[in-house]
Protein backbone atom coordinates (compact mmCIF):
# COMPACT_ATOMS: atom_id res chain seq x y z
CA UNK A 1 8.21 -8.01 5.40
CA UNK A 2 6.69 -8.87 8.85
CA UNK A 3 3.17 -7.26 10.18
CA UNK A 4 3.17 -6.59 13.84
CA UNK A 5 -0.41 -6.63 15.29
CA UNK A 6 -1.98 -6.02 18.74
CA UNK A 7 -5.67 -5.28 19.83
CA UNK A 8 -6.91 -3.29 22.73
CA UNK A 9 -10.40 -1.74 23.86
CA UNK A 10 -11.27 1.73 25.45
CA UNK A 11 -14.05 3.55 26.37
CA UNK A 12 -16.07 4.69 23.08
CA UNK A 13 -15.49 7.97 25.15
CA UNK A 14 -12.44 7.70 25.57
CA UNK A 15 -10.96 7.02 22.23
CA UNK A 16 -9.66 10.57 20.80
CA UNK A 17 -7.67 11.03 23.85
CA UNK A 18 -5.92 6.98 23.94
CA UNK A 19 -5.71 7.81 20.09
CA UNK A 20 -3.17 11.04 20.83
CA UNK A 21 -1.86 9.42 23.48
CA UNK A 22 -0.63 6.23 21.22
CA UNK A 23 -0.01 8.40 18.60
CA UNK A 24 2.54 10.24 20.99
CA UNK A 25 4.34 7.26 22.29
CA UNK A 26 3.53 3.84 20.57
CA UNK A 27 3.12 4.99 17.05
CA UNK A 28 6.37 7.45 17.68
CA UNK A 29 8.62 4.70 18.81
CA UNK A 30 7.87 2.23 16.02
CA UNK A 31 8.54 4.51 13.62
CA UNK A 32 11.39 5.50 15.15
CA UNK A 33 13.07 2.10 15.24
CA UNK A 34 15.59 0.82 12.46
CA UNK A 35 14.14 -1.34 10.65
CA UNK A 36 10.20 0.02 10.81
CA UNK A 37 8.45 0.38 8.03
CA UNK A 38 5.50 1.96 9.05
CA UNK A 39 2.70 2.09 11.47
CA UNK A 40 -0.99 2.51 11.56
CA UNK A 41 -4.10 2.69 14.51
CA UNK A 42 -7.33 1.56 13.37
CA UNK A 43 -10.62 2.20 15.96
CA UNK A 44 -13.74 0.55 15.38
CA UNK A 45 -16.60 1.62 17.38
CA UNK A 46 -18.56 -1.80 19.26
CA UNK A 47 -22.38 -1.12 20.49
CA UNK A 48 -21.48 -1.66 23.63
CA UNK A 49 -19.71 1.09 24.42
CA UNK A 50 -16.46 0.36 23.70
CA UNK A 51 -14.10 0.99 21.10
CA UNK A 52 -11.45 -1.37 19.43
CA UNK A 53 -8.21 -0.62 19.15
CA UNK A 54 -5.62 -2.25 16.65
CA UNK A 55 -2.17 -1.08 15.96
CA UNK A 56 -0.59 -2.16 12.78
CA UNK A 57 3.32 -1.54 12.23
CA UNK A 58 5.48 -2.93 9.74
CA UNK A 59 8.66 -4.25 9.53
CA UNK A 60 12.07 -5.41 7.36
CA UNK A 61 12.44 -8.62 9.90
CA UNK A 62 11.46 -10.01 13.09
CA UNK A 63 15.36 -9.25 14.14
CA UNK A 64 14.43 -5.71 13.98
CA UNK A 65 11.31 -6.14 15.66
CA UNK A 66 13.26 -7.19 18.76
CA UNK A 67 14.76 -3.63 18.50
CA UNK A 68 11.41 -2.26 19.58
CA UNK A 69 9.84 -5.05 21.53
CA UNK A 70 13.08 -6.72 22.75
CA UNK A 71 13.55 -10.29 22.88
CA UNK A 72 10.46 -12.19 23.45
CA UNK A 73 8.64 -10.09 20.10
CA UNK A 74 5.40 -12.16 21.14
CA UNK A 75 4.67 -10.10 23.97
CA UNK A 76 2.97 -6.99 23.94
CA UNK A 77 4.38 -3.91 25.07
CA UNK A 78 2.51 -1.30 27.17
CA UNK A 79 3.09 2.49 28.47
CA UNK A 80 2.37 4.14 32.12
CA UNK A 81 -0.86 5.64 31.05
CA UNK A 82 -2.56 2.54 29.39
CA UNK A 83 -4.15 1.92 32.58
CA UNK A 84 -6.23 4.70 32.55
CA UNK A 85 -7.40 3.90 29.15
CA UNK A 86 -7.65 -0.02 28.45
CA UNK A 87 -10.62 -1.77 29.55
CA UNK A 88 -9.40 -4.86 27.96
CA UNK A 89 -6.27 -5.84 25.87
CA UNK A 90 -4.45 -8.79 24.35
CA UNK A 91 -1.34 -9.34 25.69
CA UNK A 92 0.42 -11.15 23.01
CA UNK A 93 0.82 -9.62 19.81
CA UNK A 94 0.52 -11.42 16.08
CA UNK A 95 3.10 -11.55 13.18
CA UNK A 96 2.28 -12.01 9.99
CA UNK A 97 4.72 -13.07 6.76
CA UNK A 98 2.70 -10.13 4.28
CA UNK A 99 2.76 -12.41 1.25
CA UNK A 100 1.53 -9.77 -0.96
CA UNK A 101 1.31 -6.01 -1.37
CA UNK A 102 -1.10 -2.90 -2.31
């Protein structure tokens, strides 16, 4: 199994709205893809008024990655209203071997 994971930073105040609006499109469309195995968001609230980001998805192989991210699985893929939201954001995205479970 393959972990897929990128890292991104809003507004603090700004966080339950990029939340619903991952959760409607990013979140949706791994899941969504053969071969997914799951997804997850994770926020973590800086003192400097922003909030971090981190999506987490899992996955059967990095072949079915590509079905997703589409051939070059290193680089991160973004939607029309991140923009609005992102004051900052990696644009690369890790992959992991998960070597052991829960």
């Amino acid at each position: 199994m393959i972990a897929r994971m990128w890292r991104g930073w809003v507004r603090t105040e700004d966080r339950d709205a990029y939340v619903d609006y991952i959760n409607q499109t990013g979140i949706t469309e791994y899941r969504a893809t053969p071969g997914n195995q799951g997804a997850q968001m994770l926020t973590r609230d800086l003192d400097d008024g922003r909030t971090e980001v981190v999506t987490l998805s899992w996955w059967s192989s990095r072949d079915e990655i590509r079905g997703f991210a589409g051939d070059d699985i290193e680089v991160a893929r973004f939607y029309p209203e991140d923009d609005r939201y992102l004051v900052d954001r990696e644009t690369t995205v890790l992959h992991f071997e998960v070597a052991s479970g829960p």
